[in-house]
C-alpha atoms as a PDB file:
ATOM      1  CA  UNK A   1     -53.653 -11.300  20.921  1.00  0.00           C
ATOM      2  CA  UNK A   2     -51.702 -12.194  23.851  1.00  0.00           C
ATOM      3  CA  UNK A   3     -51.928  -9.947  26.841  1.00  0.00           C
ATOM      4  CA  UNK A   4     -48.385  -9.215  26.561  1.00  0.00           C
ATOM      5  CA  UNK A   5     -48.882  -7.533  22.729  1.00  0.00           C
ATOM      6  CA  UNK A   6     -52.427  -6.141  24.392  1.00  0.00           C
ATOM      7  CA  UNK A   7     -50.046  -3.851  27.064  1.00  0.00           C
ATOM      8  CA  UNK A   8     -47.184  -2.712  24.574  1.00  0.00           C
ATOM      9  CA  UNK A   9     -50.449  -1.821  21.993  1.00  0.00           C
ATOM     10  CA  UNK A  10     -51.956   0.403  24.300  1.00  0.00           C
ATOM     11  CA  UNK A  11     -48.676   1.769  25.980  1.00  0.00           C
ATOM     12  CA  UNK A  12     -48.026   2.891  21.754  1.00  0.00           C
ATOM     13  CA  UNK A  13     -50.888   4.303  21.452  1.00  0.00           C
ATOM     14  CA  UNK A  14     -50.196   6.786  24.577  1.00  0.00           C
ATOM     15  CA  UNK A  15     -46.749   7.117  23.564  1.00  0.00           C
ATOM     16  CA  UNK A  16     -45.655   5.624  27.008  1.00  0.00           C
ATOM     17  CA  UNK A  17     -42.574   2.831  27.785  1.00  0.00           C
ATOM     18  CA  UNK A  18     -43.350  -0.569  29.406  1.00  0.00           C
ATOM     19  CA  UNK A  19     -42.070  -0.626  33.126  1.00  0.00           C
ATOM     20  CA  UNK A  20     -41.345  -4.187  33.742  1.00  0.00           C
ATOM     21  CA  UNK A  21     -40.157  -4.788  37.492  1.00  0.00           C
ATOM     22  CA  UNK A  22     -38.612  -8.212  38.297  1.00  0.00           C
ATOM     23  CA  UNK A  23     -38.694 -10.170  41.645  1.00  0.00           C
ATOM     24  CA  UNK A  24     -37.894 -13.286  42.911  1.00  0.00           C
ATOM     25  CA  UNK A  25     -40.963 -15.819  44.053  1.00  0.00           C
ATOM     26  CA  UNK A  26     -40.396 -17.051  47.392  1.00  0.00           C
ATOM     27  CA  UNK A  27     -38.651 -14.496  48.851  1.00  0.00           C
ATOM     28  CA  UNK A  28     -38.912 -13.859  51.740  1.00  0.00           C
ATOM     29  CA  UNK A  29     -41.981 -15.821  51.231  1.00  0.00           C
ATOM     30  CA  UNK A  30     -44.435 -16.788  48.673  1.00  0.00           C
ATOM     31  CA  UNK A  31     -47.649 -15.427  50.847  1.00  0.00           C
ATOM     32  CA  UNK A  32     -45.167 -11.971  50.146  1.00  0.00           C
ATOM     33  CA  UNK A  33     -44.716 -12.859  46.827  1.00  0.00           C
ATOM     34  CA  UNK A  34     -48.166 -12.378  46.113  1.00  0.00           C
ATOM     35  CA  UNK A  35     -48.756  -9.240  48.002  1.00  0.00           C
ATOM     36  CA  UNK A  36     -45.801  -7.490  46.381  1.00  0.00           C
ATOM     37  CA  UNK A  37     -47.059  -8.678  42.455  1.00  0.00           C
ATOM     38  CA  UNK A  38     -49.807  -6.374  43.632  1.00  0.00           C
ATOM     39  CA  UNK A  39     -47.772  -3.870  45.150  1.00  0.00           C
ATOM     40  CA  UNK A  40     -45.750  -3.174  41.931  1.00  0.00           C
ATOM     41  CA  UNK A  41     -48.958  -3.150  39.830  1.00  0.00           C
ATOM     42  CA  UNK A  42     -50.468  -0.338  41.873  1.00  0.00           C
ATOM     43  CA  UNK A  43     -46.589   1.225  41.517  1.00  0.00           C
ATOM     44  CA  UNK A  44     -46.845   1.509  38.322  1.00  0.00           C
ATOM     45  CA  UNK A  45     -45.647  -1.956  36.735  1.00  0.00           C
ATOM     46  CA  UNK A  46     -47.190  -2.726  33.242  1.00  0.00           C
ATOM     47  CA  UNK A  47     -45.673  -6.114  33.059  1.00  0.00           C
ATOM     48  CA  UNK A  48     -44.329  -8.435  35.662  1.00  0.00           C
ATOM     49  CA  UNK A  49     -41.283 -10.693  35.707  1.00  0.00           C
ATOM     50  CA  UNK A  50     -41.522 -13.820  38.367  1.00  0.00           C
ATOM     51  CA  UNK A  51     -37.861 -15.193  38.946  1.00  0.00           C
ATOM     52  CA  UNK A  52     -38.083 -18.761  39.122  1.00  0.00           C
ATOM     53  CA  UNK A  53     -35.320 -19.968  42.245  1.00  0.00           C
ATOM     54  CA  UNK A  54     -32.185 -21.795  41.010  1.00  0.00           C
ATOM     55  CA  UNK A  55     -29.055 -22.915  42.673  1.00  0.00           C
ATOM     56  CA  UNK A  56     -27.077 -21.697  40.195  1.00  0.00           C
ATOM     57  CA  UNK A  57     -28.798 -18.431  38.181  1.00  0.00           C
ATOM     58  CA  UNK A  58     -25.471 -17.751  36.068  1.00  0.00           C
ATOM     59  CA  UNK A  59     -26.917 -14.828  34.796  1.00  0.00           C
ATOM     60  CA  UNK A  60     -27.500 -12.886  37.934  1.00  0.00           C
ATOM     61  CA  UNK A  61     -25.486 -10.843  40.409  1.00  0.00           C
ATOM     62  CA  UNK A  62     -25.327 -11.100  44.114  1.00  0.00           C
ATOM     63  CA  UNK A  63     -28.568  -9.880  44.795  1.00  0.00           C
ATOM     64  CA  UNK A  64     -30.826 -11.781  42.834  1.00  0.00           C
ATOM     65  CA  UNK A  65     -28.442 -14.437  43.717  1.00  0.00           C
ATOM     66  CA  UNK A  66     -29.371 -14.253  47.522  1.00  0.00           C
ATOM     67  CA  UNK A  67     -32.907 -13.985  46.654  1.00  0.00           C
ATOM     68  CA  UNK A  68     -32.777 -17.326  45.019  1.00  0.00           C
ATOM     69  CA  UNK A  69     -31.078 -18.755  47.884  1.00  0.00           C
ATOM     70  CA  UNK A  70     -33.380 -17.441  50.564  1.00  0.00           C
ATOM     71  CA  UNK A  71     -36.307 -18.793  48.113  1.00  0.00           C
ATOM     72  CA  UNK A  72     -34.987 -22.341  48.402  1.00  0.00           C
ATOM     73  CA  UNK A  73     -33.970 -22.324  51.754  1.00  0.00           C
ATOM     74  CA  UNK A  74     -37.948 -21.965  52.326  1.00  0.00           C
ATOM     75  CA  UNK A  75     -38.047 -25.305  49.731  1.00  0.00           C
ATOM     76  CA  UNK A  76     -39.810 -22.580  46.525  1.00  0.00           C
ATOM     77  CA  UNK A  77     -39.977 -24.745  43.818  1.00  0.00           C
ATOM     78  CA  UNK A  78     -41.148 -24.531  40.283  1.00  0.00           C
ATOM     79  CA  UNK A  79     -45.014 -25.957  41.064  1.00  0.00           C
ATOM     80  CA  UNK A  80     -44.657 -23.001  44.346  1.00  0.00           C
ATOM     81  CA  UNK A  81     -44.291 -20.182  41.551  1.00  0.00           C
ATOM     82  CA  UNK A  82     -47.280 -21.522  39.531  1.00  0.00           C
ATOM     83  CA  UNK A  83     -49.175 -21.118  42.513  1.00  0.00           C
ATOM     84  CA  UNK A  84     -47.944 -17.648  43.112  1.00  0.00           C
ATOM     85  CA  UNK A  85     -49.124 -16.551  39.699  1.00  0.00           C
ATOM     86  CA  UNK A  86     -52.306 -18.423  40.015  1.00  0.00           C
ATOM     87  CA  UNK A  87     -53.387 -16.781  43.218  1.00  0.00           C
ATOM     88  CA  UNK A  88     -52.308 -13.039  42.071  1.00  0.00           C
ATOM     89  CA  UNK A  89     -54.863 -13.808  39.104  1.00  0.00           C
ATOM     90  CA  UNK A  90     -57.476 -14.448  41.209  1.00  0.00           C
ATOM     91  CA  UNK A  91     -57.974 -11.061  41.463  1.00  0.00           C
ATOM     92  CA  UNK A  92     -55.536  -9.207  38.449  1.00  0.00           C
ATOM     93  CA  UNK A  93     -56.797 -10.943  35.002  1.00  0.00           C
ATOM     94  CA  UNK A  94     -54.388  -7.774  33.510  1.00  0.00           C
ATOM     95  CA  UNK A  95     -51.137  -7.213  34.313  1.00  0.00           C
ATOM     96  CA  UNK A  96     -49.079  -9.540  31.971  1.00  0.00           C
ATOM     97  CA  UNK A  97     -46.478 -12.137  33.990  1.00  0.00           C
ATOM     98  CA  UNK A  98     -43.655 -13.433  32.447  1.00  0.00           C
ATOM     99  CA  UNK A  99     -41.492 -15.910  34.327  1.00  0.00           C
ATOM    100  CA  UNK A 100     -37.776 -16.018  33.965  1.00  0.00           C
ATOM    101  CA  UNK A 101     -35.502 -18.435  35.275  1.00  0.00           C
ATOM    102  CA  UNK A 102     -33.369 -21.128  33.618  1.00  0.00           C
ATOM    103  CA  UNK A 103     -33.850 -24.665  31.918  1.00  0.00           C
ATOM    104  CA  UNK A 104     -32.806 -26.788  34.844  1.00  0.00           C
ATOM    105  CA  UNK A 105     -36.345 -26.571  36.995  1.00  0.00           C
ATOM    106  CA  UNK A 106     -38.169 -26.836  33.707  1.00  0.00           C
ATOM    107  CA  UNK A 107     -36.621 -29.984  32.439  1.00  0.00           C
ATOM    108  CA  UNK A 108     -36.966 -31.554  35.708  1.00  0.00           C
ATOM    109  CA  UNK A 109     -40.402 -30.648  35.551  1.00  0.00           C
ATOM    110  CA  UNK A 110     -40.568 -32.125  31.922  1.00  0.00           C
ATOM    111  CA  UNK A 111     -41.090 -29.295  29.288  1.00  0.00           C
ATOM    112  CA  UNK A 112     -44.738 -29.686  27.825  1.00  0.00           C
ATOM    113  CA  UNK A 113     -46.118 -30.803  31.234  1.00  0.00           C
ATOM    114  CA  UNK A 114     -44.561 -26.993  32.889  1.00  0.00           C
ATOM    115  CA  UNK A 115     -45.636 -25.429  29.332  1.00  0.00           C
ATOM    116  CA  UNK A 116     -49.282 -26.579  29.945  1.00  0.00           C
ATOM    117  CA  UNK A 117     -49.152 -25.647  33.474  1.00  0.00           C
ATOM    118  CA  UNK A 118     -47.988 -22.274  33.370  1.00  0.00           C
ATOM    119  CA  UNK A 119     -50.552 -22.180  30.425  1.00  0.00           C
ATOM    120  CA  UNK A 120     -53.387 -23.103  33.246  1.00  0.00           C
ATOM    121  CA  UNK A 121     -51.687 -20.926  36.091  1.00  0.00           C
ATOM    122  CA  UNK A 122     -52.523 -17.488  34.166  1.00  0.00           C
ATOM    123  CA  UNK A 123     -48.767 -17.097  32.827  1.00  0.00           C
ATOM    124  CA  UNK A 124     -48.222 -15.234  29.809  1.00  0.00           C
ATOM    125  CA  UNK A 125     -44.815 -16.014  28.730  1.00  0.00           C
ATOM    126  CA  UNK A 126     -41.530 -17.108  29.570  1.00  0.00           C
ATOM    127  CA  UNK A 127     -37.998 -15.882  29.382  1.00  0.00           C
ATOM    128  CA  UNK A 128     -35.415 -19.243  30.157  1.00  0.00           C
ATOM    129  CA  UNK A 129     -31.916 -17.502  30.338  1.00  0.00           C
ATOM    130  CA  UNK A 130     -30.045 -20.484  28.881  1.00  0.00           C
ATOM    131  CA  UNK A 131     -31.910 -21.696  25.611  1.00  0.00           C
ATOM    132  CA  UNK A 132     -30.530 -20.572  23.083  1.00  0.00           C
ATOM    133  CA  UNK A 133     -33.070 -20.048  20.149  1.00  0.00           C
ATOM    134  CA  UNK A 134     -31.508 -23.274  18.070  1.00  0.00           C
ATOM    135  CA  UNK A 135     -31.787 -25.212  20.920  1.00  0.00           C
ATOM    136  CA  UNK A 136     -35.720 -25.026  21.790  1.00  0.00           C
ATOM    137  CA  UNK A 137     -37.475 -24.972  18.474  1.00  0.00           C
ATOM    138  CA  UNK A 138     -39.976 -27.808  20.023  1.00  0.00           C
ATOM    139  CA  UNK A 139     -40.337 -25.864  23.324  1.00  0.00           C
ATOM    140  CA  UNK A 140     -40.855 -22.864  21.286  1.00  0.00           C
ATOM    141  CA  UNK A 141     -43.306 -24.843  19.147  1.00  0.00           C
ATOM    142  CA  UNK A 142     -44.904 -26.124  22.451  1.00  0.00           C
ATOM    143  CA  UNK A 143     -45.308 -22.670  24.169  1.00  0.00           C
ATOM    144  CA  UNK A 144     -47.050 -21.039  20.816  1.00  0.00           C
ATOM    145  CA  UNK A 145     -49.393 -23.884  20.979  1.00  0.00           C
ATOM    146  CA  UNK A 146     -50.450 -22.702  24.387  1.00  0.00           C
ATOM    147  CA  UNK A 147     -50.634 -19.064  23.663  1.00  0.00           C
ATOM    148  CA  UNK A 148     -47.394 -18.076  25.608  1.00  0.00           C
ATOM    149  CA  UNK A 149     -44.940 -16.120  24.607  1.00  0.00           C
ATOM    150  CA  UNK A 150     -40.604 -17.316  24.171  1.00  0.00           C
ATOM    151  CA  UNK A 151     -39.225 -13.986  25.343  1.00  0.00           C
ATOM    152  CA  UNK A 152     -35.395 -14.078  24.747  1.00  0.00           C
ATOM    153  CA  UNK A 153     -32.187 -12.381  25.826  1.00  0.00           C
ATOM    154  CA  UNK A 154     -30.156  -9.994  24.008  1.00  0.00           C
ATOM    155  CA  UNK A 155     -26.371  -9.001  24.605  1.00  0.00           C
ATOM    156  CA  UNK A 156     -23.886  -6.557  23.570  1.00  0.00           C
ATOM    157  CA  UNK A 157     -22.005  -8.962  22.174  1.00  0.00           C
ATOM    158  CA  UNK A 158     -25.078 -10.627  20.426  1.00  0.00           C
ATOM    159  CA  UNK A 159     -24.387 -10.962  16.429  1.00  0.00           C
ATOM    160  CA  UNK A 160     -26.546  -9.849  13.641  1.00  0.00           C
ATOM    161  CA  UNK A 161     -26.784 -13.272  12.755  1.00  0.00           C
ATOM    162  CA  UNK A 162     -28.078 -13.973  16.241  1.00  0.00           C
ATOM    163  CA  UNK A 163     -30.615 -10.984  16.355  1.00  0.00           C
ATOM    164  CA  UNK A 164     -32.053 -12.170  13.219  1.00  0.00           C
ATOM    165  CA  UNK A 165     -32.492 -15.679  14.242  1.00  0.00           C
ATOM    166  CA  UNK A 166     -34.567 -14.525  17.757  1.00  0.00           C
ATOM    167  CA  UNK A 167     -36.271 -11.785  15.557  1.00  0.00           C
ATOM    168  CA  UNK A 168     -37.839 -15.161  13.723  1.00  0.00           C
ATOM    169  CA  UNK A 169     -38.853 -17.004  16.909  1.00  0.00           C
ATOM    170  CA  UNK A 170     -38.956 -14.300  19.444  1.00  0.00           C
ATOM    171  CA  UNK A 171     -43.070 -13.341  20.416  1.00  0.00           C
ATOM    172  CA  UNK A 172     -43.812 -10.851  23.196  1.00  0.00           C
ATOM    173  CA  UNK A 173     -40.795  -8.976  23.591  1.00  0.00           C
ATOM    174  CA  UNK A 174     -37.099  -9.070  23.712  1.00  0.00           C
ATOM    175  CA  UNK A 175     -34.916  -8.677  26.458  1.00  0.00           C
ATOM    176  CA  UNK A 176     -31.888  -6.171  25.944  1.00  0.00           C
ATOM    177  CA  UNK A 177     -29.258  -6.608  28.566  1.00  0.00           C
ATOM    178  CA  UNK A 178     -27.754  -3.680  28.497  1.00  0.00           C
ATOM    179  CA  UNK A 179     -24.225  -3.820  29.680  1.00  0.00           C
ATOM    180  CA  UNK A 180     -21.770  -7.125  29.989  1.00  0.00           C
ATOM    181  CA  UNK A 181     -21.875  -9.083  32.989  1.00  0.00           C
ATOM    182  CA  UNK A 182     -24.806  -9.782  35.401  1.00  0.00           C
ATOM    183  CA  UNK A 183     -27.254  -8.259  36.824  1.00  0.00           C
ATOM    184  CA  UNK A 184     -26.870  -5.787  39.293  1.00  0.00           C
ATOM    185  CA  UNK A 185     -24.144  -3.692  37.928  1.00  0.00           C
ATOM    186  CA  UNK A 186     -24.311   0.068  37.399  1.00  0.00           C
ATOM    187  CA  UNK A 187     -22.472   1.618  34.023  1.00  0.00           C
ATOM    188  CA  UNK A 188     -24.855   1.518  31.335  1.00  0.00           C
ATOM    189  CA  UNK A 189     -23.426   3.390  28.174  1.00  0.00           C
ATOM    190  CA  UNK A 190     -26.313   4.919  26.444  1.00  0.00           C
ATOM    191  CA  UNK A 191     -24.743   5.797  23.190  1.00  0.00           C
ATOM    192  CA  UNK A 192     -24.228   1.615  22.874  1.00  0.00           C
ATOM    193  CA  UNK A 193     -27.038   1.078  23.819  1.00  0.00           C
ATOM    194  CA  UNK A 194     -29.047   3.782  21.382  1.00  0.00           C
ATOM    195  CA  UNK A 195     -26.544   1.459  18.766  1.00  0.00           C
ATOM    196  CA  UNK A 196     -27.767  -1.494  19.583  1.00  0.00           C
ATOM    197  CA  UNK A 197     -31.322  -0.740  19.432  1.00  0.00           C
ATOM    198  CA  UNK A 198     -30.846   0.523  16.122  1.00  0.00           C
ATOM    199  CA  UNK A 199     -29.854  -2.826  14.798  1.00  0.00           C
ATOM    200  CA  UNK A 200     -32.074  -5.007  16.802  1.00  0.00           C
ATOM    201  CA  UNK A 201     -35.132  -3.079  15.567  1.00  0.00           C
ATOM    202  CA  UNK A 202     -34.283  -3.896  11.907  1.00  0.00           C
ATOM    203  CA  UNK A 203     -34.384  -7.359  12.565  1.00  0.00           C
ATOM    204  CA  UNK A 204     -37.071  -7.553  15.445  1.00  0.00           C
ATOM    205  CA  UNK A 205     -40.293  -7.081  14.686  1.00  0.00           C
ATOM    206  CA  UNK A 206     -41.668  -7.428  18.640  1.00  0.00           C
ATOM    207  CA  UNK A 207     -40.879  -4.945  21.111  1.00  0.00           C
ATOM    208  CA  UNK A 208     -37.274  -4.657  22.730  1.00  0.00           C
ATOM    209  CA  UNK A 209     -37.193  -3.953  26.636  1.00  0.00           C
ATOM    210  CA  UNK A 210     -33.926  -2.977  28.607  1.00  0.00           C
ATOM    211  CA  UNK A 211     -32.736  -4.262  31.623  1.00  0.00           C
ATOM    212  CA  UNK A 212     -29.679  -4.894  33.754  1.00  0.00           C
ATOM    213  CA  UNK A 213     -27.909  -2.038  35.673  1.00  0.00           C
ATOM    214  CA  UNK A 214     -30.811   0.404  36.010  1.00  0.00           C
ATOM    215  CA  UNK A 215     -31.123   0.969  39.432  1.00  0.00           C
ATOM    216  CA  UNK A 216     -32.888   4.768  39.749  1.00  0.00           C
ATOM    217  CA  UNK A 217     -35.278   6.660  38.530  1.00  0.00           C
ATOM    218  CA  UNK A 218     -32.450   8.717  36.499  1.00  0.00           C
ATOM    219  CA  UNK A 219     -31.100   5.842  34.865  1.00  0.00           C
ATOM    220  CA  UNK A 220     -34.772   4.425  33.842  1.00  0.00           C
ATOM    221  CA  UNK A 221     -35.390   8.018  32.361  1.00  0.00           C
ATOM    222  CA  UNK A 222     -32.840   7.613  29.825  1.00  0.00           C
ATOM    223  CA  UNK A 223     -33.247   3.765  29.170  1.00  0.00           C
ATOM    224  CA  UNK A 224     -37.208   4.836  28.449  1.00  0.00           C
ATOM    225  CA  UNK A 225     -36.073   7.228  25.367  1.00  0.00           C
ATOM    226  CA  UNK A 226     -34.480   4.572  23.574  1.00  0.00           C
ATOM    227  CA  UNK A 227     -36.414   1.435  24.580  1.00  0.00           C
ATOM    228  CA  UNK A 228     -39.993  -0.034  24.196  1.00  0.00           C
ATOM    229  CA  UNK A 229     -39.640  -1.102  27.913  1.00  0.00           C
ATOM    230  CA  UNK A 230     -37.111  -0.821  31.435  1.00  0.00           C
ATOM    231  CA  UNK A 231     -36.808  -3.735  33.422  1.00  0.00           C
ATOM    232  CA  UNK A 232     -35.451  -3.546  37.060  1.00  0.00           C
ATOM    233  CA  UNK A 233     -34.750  -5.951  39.631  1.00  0.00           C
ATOM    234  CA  UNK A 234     -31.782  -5.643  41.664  1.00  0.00           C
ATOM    235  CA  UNK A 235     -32.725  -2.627  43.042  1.00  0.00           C
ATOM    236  CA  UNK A 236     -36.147  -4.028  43.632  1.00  0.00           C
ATOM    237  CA  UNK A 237     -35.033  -6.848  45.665  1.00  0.00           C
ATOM    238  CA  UNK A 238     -32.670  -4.743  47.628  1.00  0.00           C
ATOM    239  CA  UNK A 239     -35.739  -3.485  49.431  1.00  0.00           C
ATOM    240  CA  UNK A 240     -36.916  -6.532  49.776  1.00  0.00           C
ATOM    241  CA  UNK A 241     -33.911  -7.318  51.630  1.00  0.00           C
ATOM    242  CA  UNK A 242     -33.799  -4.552  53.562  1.00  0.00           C
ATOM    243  CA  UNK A 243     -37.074  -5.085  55.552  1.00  0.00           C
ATOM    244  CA  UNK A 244     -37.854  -8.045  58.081  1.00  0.00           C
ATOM    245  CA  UNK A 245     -40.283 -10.429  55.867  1.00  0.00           C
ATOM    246  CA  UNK A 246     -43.384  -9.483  58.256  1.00  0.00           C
ATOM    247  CA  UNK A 247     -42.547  -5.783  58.373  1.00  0.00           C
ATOM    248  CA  UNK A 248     -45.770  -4.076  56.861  1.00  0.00           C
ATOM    249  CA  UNK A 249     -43.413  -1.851  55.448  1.00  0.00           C
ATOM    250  CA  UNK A 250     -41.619  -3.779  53.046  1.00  0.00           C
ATOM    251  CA  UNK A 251     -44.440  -3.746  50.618  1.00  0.00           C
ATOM    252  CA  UNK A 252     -44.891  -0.056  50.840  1.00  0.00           C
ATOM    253  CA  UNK A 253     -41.858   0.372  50.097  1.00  0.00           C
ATOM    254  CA  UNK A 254     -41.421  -1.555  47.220  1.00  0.00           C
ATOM    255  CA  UNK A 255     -44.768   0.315  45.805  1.00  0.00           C
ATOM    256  CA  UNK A 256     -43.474   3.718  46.181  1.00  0.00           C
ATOM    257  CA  UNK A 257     -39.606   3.187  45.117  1.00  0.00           C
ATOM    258  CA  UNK A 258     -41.593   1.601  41.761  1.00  0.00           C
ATOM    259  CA  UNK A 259     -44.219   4.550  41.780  1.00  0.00           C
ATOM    260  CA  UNK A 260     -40.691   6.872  41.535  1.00  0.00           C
ATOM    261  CA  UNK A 261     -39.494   5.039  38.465  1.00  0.00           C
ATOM    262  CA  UNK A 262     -42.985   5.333  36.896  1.00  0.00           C
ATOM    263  CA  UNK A 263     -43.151   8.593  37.307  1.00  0.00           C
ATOM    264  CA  UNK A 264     -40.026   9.398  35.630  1.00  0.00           C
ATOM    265  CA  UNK A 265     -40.417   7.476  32.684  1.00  0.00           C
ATOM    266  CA  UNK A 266     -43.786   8.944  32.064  1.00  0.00           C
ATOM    267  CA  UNK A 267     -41.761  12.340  32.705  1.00  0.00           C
END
């Protein structure tokens, strides 16, 4: 059993949600990168999400967008975020990571050669924005063969026909985005949301997270009592941002805004 399955198991068992903070590697630094993977585990985070940098991250709002910028103005690449990962296992064999990014760097990389190496590198499974489940049945093939887990994106506007087909491929957990648009945004309609959930369960046998807009500890409250998990980011990275890159602060902040959000969804 992966980790990933492990961690939603045992948050079932307690009758608890998956908090699943994202950040960007590389910004402001990889060395921070690190520290603040440990930071939001001892916040509260059950499973991580690594953003892989990308000139062009179509799914993502301004935020995560300058995060990704000021990641590759410091040259983060795809072998820099495998090293990230690899050092915050040297001392966390726990706390799932899932990286999620787009097909671009992995490609370039060469798909089984990035499969095996996030394989070796402690990752757990991966969530590429832009493949489409009838597009990567050999990388999905590929990544089962190395015990990681294809994590995919769900939308408003996905089909049942769609839901069913990622429900067949889909391990770890599914990714609900909860509103239309990118990330970042702020009106999440619960009542379509509660909807949606109701159909994705019947055809998803894996556990569905929700993410996109949730930006408070309000917001994740209400996200928690219709989802398996809440993912954040944005908001995450706004502290980031907010902090010089060697101000000690910035990682205590980010470990008590994500201790706030913890606490309410275990409320």
């Amino acid at each position: 059993m992966s980790r990933i399955a492990t961690t939603f198991g045992q948050l079932a068992t307690q009758g608890r949600q998956a908090l699943i903070p994202f950040i960007t590697a590389g910004d402001p630094s990889t060395a921070v990168t690190v520290e603040l993977m440990h930071a939001l585990v001892r916040g509260g985070a059950d499973i991580i999400e690594l953003g892989v940098p990308f000139s062009d991250p179509m799914a993502d709002g301004p935020v995560i967008q300058r995060a990704s910028e000021r990641a590759l103005k410091h040259g983060v690449g795809l072998a820099d975020v495998l090293q990230c990962v690899r050092e915050f296992r040297a001392s966390n064999s726990l706390t799932p990571v899932v990286l999620m990014g787009y097909a671009n760097p992995i490609e370039h990389m060469g798909t089984e050669k990035f499969v095996a190496a996030s394989a070796l590198a402690g990752v757990d499974g991966v969530l590429v924005v832009d493949y489409p489940p009838e597009e990567c049945v050999d990388y999905a093939a590929c990544m089962k063969q190395h015990g990681l887990d294809v994590i995919f994106l769900l939308a408003p506007t996905s089909t049942e026909a769609r839901i069913r087909q990622v429900g067949q491929i889909a391990s770890g957990y599914v990714y609900y985005v909860s509103l239309k648009g990118v990330t970042g945004n702020n009106v999440i309609d619960l009542t379509d949301v509660r909807r949606m959930m109701g159909i994705i369960k019947q055809h998803v046998q894996v556990p569905v997270a929700v993410g996109f807009g949730i930006r408070d500890a309000a917001t994740a409250k209400l996200i928690a009592g219709v989802a398996d998990g809440v993912v954040i980011g944005s908001r995450i990275i706004q502290e980031v941002e907010a902090h010089d890159p060697q101000d000690p602060k910035l990682i205590t902040s980010v470990e008590q805004f994500l201790s706030t959000i913890r606490l309410s969804i275990d409320s």
